[in-house]
Protein backbone atom coordinates (compact mmCIF):
# COMPACT_ATOMS: atom_id res chain seq x y z
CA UNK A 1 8.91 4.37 0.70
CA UNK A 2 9.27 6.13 -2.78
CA UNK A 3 5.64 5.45 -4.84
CA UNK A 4 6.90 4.47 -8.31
CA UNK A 5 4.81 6.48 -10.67
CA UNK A 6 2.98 4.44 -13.65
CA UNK A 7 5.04 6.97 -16.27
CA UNK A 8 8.52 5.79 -14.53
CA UNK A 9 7.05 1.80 -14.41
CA UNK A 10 6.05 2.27 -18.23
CA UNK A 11 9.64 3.93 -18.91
CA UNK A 12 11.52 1.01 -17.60
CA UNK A 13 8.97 -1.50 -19.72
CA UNK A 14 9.23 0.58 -22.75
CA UNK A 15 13.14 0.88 -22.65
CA UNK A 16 13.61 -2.68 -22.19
CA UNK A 17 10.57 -3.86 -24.93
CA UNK A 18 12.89 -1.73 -27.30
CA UNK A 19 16.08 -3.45 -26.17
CA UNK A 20 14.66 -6.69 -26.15
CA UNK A 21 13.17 -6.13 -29.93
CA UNK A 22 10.63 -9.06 -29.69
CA UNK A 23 10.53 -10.29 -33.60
CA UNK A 24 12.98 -8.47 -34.68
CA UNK A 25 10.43 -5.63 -35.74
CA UNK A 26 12.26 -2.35 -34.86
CA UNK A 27 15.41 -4.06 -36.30
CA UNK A 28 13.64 -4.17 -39.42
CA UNK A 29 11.95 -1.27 -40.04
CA UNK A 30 9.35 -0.91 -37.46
CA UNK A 31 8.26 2.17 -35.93
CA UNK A 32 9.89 3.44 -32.69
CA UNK A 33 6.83 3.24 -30.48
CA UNK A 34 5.71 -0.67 -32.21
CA UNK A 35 5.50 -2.03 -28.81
CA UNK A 36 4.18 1.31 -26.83
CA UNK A 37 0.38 -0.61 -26.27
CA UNK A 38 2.34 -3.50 -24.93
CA UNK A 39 4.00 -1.46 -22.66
CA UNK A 40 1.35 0.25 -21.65
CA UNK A 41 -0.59 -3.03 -20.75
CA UNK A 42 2.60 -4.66 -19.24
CA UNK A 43 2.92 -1.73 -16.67
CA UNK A 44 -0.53 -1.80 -16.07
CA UNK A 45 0.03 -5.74 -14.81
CA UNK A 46 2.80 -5.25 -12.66
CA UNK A 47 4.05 -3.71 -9.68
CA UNK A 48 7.19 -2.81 -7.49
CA UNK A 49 6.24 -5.94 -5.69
CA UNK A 50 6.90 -8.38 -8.90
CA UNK A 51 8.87 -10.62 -9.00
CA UNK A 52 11.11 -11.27 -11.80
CA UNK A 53 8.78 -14.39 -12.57
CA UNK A 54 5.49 -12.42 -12.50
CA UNK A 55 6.96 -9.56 -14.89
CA UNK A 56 8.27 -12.60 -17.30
CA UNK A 57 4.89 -13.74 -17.15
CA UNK A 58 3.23 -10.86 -18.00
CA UNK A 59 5.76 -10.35 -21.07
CA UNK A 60 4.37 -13.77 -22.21
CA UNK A 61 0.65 -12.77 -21.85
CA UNK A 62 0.39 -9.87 -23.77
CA UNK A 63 3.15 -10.79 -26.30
CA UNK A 64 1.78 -14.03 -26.77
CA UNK A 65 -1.97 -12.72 -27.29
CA UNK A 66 -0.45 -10.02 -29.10
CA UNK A 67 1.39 -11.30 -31.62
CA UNK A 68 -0.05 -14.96 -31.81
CA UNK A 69 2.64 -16.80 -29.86
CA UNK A 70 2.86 -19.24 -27.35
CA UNK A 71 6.12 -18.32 -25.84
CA UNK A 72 7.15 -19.88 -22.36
CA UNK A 73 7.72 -16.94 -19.71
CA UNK A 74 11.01 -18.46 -19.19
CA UNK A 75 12.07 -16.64 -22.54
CA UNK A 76 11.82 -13.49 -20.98
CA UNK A 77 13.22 -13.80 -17.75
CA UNK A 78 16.37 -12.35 -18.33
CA UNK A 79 14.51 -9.10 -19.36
CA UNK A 80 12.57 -9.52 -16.43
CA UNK A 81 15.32 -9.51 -14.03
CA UNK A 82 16.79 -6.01 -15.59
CA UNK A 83 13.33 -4.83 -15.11
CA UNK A 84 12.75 -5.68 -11.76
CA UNK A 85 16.28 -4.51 -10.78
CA UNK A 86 15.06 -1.31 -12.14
CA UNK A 87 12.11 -0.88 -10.53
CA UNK A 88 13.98 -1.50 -7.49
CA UNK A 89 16.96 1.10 -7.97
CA UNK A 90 14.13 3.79 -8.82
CA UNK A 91 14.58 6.99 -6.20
C-alpha cells in the first residue's frame, strides 16, 4: 500500500484551492500562495481514507472560519471529488 506523503496530500489541496479560487481572490490580484495556510490545515484534516464528503467538509471548516462564511459543504463537493480521485490515483 503506497503511504501518501503529507507534501503530495498538500499538493493535491493546494492545486485544487488555486483552481477552485474561493472569492475570487487570485483572480483579482491576490498572491499565488493566498490560500497556502488553508491548505496546509486542510491536509492536515484529511486522509487517503476520506471520503469525498469528509474532504468537502473540511473545505467548509476552515474556509468558513477563515474567511467568515457559513458555506454548506455541499458547495465544495465537486472539488472534493477531484481531490479524492487524486489521492486515490497517487503511485
Amino acid at each position: 500500500m503506497f503511504f501518501l506523503t503529507y507534501q503530495a496530500k498538500y499538493n493535491i489541496v493546494r492545486n485544487a484551492l488555486q483552481k477552485l479560487d474561493p472569492y475570487c481572490l487570485l483572480a483579482q490580484g491576490a498572491p499565488e500562495d493566498e490560500f497556502d495556510a488553508e491548505a496546509h490545515e486542510i491536509s492536515r484534516i484529511i486522509n487517503c481514507e476520506s471520503s469525498p464528503l469528509n474532504i468537502a467538509e473540511a473545505f467548509a471548516v476552515v474556509l468558513n472560519n477563515a474567511f467568515s462564511r457559513t458555506d454548506d459543504a455541499s458547495v465544495y463537493l465537486f472539488i472534493a471529488e477531484e481531490i479524492h480521485t487524486n489521492l486515490q490515483n497517487i503511485e
